[in-house]
N, C-alpha and C. Protein backbone atom coordinates (compact mmCIF):
# COMPACT_ATOMS: atom_id res chain seq x y z
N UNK A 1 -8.08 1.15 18.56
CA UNK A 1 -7.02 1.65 19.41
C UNK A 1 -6.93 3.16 19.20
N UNK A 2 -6.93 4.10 20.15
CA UNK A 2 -6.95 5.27 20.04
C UNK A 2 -5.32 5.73 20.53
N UNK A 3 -4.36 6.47 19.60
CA UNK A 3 -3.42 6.85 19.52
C UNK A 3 -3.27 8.26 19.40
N UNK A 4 -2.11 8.84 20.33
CA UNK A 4 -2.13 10.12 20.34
C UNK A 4 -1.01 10.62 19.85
N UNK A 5 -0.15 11.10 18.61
CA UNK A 5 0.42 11.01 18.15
C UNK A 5 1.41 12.71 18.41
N UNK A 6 2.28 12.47 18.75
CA UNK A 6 2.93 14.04 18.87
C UNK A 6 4.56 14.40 18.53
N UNK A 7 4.81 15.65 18.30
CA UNK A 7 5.91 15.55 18.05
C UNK A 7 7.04 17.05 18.22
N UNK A 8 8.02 17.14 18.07
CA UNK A 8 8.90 18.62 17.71
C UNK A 8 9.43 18.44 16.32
N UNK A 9 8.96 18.06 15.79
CA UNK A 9 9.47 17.68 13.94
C UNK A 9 8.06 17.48 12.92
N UNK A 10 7.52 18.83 12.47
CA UNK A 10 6.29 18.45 11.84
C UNK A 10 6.27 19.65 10.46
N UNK A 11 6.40 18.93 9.02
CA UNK A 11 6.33 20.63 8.17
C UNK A 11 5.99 19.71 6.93
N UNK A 12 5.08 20.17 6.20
CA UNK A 12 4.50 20.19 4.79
C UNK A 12 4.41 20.88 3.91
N UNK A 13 5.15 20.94 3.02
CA UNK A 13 5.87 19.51 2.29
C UNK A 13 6.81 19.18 2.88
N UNK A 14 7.18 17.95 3.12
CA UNK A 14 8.66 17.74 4.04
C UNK A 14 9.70 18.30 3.03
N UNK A 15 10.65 18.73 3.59
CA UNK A 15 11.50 19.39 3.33
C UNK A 15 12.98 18.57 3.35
N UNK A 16 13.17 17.52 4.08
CA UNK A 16 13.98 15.98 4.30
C UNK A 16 13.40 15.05 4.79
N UNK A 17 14.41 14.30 4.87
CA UNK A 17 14.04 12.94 5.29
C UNK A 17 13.66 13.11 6.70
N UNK A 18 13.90 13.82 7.97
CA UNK A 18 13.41 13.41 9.07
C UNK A 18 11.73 13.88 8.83
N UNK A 19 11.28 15.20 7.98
CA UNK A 19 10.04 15.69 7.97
C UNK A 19 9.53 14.49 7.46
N UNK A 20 9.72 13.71 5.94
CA UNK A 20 9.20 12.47 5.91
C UNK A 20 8.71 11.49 6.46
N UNK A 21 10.32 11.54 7.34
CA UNK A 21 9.46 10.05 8.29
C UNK A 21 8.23 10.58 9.35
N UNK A 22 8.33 11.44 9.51
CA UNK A 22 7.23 11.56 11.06
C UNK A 22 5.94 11.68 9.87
N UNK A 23 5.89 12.35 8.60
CA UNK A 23 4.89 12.18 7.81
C UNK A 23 4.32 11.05 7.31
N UNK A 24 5.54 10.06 6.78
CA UNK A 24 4.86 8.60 6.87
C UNK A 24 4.66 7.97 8.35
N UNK A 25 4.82 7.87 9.54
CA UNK A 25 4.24 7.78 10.32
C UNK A 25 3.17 7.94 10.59
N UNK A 26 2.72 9.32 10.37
CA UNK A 26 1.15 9.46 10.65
C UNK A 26 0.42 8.71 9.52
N UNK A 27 0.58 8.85 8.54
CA UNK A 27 0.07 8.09 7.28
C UNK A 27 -0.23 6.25 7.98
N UNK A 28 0.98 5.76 8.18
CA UNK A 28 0.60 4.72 8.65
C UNK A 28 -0.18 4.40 9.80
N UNK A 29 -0.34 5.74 11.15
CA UNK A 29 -0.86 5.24 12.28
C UNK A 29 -2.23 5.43 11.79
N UNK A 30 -2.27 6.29 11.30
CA UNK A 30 -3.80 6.63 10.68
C UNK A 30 -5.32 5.43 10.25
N UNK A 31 -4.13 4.30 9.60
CA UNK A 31 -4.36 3.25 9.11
C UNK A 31 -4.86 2.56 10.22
N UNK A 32 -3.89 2.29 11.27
CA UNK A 32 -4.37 1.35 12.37
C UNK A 32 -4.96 1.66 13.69
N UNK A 33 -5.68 2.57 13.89
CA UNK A 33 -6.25 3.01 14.89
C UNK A 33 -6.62 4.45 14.67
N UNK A 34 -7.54 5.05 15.51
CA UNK A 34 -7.86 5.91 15.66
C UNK A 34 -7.25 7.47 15.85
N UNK A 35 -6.55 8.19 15.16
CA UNK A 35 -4.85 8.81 15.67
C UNK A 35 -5.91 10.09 15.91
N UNK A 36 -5.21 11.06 16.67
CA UNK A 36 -5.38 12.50 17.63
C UNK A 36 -3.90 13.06 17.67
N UNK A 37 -3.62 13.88 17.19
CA UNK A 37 -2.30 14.66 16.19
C UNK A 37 -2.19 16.20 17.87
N UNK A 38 -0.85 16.04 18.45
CA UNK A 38 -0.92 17.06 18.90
C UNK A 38 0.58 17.80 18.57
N UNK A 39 0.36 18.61 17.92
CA UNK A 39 1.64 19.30 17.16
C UNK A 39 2.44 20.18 18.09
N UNK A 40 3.72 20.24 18.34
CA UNK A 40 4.56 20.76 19.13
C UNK A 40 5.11 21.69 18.28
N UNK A 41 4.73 22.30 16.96
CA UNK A 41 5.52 22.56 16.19
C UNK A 41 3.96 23.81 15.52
N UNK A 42 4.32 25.14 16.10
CA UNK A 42 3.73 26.19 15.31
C UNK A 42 2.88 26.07 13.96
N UNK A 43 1.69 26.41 14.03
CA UNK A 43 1.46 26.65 12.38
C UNK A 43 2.06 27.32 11.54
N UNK A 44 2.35 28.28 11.58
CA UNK A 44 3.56 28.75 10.76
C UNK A 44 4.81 28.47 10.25
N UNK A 45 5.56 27.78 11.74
CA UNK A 45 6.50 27.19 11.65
C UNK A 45 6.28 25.69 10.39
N UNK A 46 4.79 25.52 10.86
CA UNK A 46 4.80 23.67 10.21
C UNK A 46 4.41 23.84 8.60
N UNK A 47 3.80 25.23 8.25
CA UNK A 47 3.46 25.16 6.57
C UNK A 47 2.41 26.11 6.87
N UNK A 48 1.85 26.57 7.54
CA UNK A 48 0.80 27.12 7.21
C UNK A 48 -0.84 26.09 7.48
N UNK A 49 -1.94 27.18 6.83
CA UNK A 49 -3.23 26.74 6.86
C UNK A 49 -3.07 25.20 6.17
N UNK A 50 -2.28 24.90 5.03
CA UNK A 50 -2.16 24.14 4.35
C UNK A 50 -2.16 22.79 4.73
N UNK A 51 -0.51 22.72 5.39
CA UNK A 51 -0.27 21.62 6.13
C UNK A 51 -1.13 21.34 7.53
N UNK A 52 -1.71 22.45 8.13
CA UNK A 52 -2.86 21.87 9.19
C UNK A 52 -3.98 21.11 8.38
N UNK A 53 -4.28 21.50 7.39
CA UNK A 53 -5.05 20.62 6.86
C UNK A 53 -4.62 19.42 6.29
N UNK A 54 -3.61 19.17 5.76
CA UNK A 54 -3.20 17.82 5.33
C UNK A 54 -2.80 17.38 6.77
N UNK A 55 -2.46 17.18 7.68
CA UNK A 55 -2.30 16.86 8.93
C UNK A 55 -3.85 16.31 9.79
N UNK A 56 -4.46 17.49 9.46
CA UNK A 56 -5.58 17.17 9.90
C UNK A 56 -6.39 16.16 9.13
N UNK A 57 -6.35 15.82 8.23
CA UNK A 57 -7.20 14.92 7.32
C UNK A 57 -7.11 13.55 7.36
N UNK A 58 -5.45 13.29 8.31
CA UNK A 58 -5.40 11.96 8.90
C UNK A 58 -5.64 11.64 10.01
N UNK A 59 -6.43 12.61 11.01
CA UNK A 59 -6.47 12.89 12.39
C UNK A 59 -7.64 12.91 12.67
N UNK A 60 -8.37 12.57 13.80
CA UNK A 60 -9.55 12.48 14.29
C UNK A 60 -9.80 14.08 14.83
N UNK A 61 -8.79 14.42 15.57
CA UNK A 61 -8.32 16.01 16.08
C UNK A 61 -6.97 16.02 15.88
N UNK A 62 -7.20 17.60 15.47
CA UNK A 62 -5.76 17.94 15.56
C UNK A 62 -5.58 19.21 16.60
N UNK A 63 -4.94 19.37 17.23
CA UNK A 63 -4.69 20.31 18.23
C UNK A 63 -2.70 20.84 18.34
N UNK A 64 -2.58 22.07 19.12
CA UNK A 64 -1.76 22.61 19.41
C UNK A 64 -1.03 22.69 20.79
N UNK A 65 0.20 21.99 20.85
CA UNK A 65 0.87 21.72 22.30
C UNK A 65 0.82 23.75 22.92
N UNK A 66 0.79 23.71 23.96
CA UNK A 66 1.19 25.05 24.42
C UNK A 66 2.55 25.57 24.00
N UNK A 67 3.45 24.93 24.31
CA UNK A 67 4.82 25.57 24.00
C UNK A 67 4.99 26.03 22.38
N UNK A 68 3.81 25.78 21.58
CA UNK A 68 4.00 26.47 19.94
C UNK A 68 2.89 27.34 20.01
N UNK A 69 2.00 27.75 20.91
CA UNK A 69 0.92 28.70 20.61
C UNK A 69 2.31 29.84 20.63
N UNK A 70 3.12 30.65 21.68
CA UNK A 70 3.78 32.12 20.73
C UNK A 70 4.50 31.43 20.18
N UNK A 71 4.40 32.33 19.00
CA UNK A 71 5.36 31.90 17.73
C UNK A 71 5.67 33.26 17.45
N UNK A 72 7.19 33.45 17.11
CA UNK A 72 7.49 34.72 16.99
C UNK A 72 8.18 34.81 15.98
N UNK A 73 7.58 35.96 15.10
CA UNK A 73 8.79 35.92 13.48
C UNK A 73 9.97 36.27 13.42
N UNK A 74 10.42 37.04 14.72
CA UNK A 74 11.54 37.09 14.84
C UNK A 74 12.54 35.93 15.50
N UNK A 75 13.28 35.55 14.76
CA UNK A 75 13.96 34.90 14.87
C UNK A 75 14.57 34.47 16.30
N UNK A 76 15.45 35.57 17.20
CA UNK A 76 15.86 35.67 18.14
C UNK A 76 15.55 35.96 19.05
N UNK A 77 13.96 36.40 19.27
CA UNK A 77 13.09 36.64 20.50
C UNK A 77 12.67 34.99 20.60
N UNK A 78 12.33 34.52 18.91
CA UNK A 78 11.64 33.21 19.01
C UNK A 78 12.98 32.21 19.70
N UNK A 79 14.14 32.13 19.45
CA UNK A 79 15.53 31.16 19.74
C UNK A 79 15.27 31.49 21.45
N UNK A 80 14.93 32.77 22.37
CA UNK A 80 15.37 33.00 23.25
C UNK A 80 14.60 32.64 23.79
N UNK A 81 12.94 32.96 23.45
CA UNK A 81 11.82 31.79 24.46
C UNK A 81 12.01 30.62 24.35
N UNK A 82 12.38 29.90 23.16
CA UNK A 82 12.90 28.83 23.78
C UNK A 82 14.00 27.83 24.32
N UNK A 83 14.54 28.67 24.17
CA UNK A 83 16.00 28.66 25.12
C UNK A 83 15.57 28.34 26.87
N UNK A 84 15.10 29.68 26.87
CA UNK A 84 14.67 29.90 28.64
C UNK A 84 13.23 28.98 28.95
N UNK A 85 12.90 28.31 27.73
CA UNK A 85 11.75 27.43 27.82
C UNK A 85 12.16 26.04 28.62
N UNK A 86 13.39 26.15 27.59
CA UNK A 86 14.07 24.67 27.55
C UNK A 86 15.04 24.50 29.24
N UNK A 87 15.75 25.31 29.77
CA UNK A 87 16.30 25.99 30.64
C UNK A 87 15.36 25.39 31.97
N UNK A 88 13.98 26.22 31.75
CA UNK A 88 13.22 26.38 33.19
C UNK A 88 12.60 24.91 32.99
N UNK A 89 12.45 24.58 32.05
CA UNK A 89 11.16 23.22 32.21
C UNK A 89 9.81 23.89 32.01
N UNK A 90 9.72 24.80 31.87
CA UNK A 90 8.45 25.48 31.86
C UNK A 90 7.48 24.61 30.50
N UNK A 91 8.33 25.19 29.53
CA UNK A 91 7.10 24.52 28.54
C UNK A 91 7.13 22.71 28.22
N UNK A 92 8.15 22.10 29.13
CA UNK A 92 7.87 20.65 28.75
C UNK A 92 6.90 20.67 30.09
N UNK A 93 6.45 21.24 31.06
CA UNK A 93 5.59 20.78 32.07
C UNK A 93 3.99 21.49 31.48
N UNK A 94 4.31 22.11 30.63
CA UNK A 94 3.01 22.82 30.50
C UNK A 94 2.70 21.89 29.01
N UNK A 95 3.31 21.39 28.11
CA UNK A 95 2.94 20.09 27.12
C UNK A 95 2.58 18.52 27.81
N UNK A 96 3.02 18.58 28.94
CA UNK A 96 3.26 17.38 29.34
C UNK A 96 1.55 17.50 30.35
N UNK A 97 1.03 18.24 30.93
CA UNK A 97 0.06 18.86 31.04
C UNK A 97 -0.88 18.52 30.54
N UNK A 98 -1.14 19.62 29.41
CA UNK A 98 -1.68 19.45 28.67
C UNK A 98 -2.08 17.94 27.45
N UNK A 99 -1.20 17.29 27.48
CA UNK A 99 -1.13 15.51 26.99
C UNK A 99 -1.64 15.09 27.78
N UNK A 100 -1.83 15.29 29.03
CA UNK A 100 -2.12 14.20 29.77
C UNK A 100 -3.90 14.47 30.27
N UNK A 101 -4.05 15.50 29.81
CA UNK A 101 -5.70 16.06 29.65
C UNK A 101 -5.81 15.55 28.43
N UNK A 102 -5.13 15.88 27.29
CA UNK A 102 -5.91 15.12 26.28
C UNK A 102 -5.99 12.94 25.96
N UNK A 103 -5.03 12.81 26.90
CA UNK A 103 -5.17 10.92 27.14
C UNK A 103 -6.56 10.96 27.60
N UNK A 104 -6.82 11.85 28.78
CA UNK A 104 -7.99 11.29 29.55
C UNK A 104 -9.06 11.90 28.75
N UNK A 105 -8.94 12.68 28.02
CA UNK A 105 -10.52 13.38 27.56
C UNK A 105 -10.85 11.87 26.49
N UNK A 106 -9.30 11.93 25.67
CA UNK A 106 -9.34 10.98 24.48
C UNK A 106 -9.43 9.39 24.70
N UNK A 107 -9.16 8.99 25.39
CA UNK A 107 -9.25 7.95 26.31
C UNK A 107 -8.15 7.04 24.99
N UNK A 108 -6.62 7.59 25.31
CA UNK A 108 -5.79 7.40 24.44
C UNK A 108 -5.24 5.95 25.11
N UNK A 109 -4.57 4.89 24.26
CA UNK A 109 -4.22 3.94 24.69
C UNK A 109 -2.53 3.61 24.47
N UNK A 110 -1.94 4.34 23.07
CA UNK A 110 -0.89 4.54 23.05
C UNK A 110 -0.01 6.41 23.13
N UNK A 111 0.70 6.47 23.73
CA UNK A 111 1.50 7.94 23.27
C UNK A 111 2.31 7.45 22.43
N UNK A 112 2.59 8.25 21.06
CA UNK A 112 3.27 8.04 20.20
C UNK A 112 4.37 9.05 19.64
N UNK A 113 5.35 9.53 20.13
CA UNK A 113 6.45 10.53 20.34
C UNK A 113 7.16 10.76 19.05
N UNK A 114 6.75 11.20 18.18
CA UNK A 114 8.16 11.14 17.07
C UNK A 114 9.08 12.12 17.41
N UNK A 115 10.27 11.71 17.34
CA UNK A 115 11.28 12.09 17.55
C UNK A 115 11.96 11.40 18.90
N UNK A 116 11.66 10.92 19.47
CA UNK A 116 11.79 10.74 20.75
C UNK A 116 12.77 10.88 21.66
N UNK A 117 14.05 11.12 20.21
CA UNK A 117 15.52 11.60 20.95
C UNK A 117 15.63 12.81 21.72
N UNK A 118 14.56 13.64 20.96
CA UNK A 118 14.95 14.79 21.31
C UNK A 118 13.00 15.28 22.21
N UNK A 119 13.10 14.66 23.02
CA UNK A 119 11.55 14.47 23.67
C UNK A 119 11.72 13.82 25.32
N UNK A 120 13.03 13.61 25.41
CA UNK A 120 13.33 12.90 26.47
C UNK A 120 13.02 13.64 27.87
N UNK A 121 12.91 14.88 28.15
CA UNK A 121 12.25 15.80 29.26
C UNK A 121 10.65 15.47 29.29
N UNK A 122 10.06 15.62 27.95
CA UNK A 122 8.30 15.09 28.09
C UNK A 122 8.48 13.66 28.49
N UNK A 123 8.84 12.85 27.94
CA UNK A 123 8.61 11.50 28.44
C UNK A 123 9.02 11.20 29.67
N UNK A 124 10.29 11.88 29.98
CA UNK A 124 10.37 11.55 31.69
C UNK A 124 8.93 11.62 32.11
N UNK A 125 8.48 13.79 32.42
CA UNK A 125 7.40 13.67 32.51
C UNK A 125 6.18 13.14 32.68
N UNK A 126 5.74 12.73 31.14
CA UNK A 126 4.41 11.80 31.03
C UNK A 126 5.20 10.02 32.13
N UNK A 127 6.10 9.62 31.99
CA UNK A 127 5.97 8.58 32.46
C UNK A 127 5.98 9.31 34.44
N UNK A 128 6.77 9.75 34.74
CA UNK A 128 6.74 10.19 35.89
C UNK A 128 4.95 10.33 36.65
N UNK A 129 4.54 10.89 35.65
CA UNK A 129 2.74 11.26 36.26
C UNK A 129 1.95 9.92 35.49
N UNK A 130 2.61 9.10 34.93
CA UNK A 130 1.46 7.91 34.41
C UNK A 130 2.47 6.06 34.01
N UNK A 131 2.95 6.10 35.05
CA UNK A 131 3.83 5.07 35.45
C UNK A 131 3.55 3.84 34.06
N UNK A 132 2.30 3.55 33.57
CA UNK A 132 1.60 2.53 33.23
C UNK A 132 1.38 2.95 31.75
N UNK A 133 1.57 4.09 31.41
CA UNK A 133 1.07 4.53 30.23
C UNK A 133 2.14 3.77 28.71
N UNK A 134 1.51 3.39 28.02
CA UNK A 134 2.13 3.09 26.87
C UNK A 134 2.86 4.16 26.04
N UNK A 135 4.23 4.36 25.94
CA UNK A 135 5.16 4.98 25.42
C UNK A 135 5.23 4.66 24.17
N UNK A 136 5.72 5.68 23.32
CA UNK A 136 6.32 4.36 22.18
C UNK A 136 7.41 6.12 21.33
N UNK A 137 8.60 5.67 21.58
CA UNK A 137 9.39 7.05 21.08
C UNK A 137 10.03 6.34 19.88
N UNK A 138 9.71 6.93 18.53
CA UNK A 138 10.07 6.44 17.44
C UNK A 138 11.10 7.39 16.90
N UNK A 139 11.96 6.59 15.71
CA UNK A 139 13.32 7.46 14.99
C UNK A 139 14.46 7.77 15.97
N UNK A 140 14.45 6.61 17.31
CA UNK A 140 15.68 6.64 17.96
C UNK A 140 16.99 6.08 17.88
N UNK A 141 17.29 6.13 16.66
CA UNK A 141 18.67 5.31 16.38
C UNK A 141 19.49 6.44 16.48
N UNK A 142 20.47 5.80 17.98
CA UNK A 142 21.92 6.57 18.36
C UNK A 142 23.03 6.11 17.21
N UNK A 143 23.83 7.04 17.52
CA UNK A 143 25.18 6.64 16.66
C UNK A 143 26.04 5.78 16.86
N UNK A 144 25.77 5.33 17.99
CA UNK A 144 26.32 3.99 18.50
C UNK A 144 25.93 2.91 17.53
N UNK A 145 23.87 2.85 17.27
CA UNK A 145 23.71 1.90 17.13
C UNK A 145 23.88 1.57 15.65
N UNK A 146 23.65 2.94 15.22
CA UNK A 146 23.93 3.11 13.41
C UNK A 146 25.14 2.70 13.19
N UNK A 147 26.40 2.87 14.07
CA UNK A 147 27.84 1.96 13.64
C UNK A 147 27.71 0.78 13.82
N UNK A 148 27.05 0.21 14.24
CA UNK A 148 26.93 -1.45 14.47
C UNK A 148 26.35 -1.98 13.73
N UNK A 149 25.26 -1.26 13.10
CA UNK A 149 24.31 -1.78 11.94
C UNK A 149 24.89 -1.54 10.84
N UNK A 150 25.51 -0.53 10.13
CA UNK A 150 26.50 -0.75 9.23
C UNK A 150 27.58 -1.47 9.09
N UNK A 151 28.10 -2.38 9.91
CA UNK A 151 28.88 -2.87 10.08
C UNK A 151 28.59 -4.72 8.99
């Protein structure tokens, strides 16, 4: 099974529990199929040379969504591209794009979203242009559902 695994939550060493889980995630998809890592999340931003390589070492490929190629050290030029990123749709149509060239190059069978709460513009997207495509948005527990389960 060839899995394409992507996300807006990616840094090594994790730093909490959400960096964890998307890290044991890949750890586990790794295991069961063929995984292709496309990071939404800067090298810089994610750790450096470092963590591309531990990333990469569970990955068949690892590659870079468009919306993290500029990466800006400044803080507030970086908050404001993506602000007006987030705003226009620009960079979820230009990731969403770009995924959907790498399904067909990769001849991917699942998309695998971590985060998926906060991914909900790409997945419209990808489902909008691939009606049929296997979704799978993980770490979506609302607060709704977390009060009910504690209960």
């Amino acid at each position: 099974m060839n899995i394409l695994f992507t996300t807006p939550v990616l840094e090594h060493p994790p730093a909490g529990g959400s960096q964890l889980r998307i890290e044991n995630s890949i750890k586990a998809l790794s295991r069961v199929g063929t995984l292709h890592i496309v990071s939404r999340v800067s090298r810089a931003a994610m750790g450096g040379a470092a963590a591309e390589a531990f990333y990469a070492s569970f990955a068949k490929e690892f590659r870079y969504a468009p919306s993290c190629r500029l990466h800006f050290e400044n803080r507030i030029i970086g908050k404001a591209r993506r602000v007006l990123g987030d705003v226009t749709g620009w960079d979820t149509a230009r990731d969403a794009a770009y995924l959907l060239r790498c399904i067909d190059q990769w001849k991917i069978d699942v998309v695998w979203l971590g985060y998926g709460n906060i991914s909900f513009p790409l997945i419209k997207a990808l489902r909008r242009a691939r009606p049929h495509l296997k979704l799978v948005a993980s770490n979506m527990v609302s607060p709704w559902r977390r009060m009910r389960l504690s209960r």
